[in-house]
Protein backbone atom coordinates (compact mmCIF):
# COMPACT_ATOMS: atom_id res chain seq x y z
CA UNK A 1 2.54 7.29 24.22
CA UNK A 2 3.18 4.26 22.55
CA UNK A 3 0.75 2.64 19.97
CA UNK A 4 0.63 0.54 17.21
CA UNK A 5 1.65 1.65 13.88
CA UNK A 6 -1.10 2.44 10.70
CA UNK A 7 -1.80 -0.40 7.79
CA UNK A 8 -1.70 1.78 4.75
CA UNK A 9 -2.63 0.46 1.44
CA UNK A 10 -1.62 2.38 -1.41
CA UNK A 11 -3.17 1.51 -4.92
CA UNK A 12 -3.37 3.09 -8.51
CA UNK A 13 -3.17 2.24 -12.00
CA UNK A 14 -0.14 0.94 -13.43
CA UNK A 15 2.20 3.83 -14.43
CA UNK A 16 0.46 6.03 -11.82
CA UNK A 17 3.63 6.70 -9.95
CA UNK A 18 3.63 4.32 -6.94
CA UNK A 19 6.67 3.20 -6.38
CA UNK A 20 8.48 6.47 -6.92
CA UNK A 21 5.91 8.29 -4.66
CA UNK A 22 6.89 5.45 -1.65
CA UNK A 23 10.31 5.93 -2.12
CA UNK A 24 10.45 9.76 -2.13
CA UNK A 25 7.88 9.22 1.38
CA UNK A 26 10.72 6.76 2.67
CA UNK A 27 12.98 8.72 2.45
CA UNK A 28 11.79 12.12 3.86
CA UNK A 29 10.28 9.91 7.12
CA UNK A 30 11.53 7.76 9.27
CA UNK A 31 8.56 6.44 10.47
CA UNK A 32 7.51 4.26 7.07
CA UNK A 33 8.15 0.68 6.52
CA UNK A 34 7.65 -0.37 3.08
CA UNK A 35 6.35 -3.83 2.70
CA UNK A 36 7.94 -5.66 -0.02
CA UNK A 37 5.45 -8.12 -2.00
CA UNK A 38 6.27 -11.40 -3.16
CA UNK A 39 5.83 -11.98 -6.83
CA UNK A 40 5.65 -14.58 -9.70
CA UNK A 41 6.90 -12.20 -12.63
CA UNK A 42 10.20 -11.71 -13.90
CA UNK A 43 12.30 -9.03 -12.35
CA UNK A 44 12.38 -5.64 -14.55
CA UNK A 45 16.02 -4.17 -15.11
CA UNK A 46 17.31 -2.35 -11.58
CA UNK A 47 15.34 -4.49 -9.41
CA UNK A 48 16.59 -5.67 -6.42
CA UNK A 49 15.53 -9.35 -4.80
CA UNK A 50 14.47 -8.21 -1.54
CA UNK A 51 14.30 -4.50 -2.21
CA UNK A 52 11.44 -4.09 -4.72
CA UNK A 53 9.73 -7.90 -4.57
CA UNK A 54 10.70 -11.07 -3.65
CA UNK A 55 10.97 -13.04 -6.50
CA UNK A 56 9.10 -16.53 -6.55
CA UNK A 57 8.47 -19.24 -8.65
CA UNK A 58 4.65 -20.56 -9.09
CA UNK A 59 5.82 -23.10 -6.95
CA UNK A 60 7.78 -21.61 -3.94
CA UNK A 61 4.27 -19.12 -4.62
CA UNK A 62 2.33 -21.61 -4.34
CA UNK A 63 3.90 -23.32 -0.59
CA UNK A 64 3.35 -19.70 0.73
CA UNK A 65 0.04 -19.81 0.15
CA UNK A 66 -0.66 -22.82 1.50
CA UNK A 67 1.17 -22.22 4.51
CA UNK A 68 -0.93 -18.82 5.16
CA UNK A 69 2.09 -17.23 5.14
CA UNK A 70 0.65 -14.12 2.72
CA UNK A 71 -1.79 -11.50 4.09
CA UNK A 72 -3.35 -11.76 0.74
CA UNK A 73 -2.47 -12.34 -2.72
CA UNK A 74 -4.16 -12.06 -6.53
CA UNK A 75 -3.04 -11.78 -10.31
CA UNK A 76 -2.26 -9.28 -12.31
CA UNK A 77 -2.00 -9.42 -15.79
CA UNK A 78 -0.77 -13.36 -16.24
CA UNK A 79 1.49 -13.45 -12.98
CA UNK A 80 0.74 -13.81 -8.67
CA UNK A 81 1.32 -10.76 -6.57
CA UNK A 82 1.25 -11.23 -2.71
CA UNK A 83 1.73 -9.52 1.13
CA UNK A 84 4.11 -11.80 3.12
CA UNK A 85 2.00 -11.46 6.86
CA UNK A 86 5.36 -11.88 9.43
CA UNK A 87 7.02 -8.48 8.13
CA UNK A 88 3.85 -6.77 7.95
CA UNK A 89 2.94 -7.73 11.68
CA UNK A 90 6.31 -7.03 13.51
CA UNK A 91 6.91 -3.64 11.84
CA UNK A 92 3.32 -2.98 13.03
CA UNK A 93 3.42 -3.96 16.91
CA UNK A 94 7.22 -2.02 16.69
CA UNK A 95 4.94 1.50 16.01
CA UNK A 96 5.77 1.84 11.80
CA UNK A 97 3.12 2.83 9.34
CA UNK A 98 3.73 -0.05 7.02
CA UNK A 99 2.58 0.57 3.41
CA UNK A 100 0.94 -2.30 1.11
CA UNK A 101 1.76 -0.66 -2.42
CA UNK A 102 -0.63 -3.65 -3.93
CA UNK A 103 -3.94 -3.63 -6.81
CA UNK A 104 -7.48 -3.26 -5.94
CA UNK A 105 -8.09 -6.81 -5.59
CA UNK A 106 -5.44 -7.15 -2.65
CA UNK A 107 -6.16 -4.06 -1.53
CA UNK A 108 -9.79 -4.72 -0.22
CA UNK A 109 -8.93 -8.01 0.60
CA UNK A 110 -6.75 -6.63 3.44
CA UNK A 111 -9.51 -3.96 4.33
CA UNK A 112 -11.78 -6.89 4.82
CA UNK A 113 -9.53 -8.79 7.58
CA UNK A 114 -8.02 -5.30 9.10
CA UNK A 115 -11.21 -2.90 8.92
CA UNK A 116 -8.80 -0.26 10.04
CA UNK A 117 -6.90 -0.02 7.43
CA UNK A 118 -6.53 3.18 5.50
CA UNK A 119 -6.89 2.73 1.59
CA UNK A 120 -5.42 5.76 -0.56
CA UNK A 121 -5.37 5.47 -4.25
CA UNK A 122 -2.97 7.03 -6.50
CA UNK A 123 -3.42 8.41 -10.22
CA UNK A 124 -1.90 10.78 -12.66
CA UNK A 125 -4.18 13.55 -13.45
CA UNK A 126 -5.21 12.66 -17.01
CA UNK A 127 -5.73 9.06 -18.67
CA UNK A 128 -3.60 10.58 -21.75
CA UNK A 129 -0.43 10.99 -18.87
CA UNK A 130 -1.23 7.81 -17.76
CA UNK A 131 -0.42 6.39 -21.33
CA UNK A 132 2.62 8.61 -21.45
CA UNK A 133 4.41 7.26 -18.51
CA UNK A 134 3.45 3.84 -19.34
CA UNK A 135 5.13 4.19 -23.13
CA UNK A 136 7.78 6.56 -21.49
CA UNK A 137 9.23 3.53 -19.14
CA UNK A 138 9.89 1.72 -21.80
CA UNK A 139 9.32 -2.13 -19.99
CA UNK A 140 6.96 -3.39 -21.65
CA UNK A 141 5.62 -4.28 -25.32
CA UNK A 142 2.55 -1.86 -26.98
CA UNK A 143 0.65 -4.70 -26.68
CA UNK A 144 1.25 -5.00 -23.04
CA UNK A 145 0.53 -1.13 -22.25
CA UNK A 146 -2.88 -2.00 -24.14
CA UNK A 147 -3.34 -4.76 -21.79
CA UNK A 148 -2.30 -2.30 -18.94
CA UNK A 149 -4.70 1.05 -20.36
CA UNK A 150 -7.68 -1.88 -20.01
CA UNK A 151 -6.97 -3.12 -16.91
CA UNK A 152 -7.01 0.65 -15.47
CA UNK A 153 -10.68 1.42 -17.39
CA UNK A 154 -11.79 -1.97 -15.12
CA UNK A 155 -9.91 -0.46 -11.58
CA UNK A 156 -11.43 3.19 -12.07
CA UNK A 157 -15.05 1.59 -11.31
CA UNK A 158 -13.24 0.83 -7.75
CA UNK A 159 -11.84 4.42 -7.18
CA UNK A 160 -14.63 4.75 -4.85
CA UNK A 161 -13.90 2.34 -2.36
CA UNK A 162 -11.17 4.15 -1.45
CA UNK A 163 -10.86 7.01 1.68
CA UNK A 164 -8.33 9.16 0.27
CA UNK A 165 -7.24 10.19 -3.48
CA UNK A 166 -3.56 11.37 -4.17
CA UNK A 167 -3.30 13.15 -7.70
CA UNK A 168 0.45 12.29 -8.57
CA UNK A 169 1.55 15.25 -10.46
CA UNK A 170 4.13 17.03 -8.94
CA UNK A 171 6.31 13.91 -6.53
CA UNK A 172 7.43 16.83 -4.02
CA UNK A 173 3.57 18.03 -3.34
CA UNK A 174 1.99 13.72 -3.43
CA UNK A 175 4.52 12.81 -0.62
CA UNK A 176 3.80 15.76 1.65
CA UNK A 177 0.21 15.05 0.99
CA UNK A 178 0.30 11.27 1.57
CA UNK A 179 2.50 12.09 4.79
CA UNK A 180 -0.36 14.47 5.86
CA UNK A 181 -2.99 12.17 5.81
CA UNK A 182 -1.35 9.43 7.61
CA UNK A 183 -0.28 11.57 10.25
CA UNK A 184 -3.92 13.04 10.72
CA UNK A 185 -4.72 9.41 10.59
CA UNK A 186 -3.04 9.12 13.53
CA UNK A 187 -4.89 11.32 15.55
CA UNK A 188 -8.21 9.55 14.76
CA UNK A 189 -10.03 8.56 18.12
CA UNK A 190 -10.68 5.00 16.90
CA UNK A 191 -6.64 4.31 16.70
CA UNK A 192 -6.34 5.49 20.25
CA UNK A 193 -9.03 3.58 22.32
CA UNK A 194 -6.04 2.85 25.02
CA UNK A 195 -5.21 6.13 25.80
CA UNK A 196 -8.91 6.82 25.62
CA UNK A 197 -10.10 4.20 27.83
CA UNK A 198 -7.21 5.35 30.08
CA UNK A 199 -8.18 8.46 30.54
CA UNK A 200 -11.60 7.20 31.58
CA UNK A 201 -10.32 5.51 34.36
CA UNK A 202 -8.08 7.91 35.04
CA UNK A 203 -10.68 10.55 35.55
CA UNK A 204 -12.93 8.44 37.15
CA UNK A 205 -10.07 7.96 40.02
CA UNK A 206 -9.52 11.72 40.69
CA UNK A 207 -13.70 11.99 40.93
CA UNK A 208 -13.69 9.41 43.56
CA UNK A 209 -10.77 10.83 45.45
């Protein structure tokens, strides 16, 4: 049966383990596309143009957004983050599950122009780990982690708006979980009206035969 793919948006404090938990999902399953954000902040050592972000100025940022090219877009901490739309859309009618890894702000931005999104939000399992990975990667300044810590205090008053929480302690056991929900997502009789309505009709020809 063929049907289109799942809009997932993952969220989570910074230093919750995001992008390491949609890599290891990547690359157990096939089935994932990973959209790749477009941001205004200065590539981190190891990352890839293309492969973790696109890498924009305020002005190429700015042209996207005013030719609606971005599903949605926000700041974080002093720079732009934003969802090119074409990528997104294709990978979608081709059958993927395409994951947003984006904040809060983005994240219920999307949920408000596709309701059918599923939102799952990622976080270590204590606020003390959280500070431990974020001094651990060793990117950014004390006085950015600070910046970081506060910012999570504000985005744990929007935990709630969120269907699904993934505890990111041990990598292995979050991807198999993550994978599990999005594959009983699939099964959800809202995200297969087609086959429902066909079987209407279906059954409504053998009654009249």
């Amino acid at each position: 049966m063929n049907r289109e793919g799942i809009l997932i948006v993952v969220s989570g404090f910074s230093g919750a383990g995001k992008g390491t938990l949609m890599k290891k999902l990547t690359e157990k399953y096939d089935n994932y596309a990973l959209s790749v954000s477009a941001t205004t902040r200065e590539p981190r050592p190891g990352e890839v143009e293309g492969v973790d972000y696109f890498f924009k100025t305020a002005e190429d940022f700015e042209k996207m957004i005013a030719k609606d090219e971005l599903i949605e877009y926000a700041k974080y901490v002093d720079h732009f983050y934003g969802t090119p739309r074409a990528y997104v859309e294709e990978q979608l009618k081709s059958g993927k599950d395409v994951i947003l890894e984006i904040e809060i702000q983005g994240a219920l931005k999307v949920k408000q122009a596709y309701p059918e999104t599923l939102l799952v939000f990622v976080t270590p399992p204590t606020a003390a780990e959280l500070k431990r990975r974020l001094v651990a990667r060793g990117t950014e300044s004390m006085e950015e982690i600070e910046k970081r810590l506060k910012r999570a205090e504000e985005e744990a008053e929007y935990m709630d708006k969120y269907e699904y929480l993934i505890i990111n302690d041990e990598l292995e056991d979050s991807a198999e979980e993550m994978h599990r929900i999005i594959q009983g997502e699939r099964n959800r009789v809202f995200r297969n009206r087609i086959f429902v309505e066909n079987m209407k009709r279906e059954l409504k020809g053998e009654m009249t035969l």
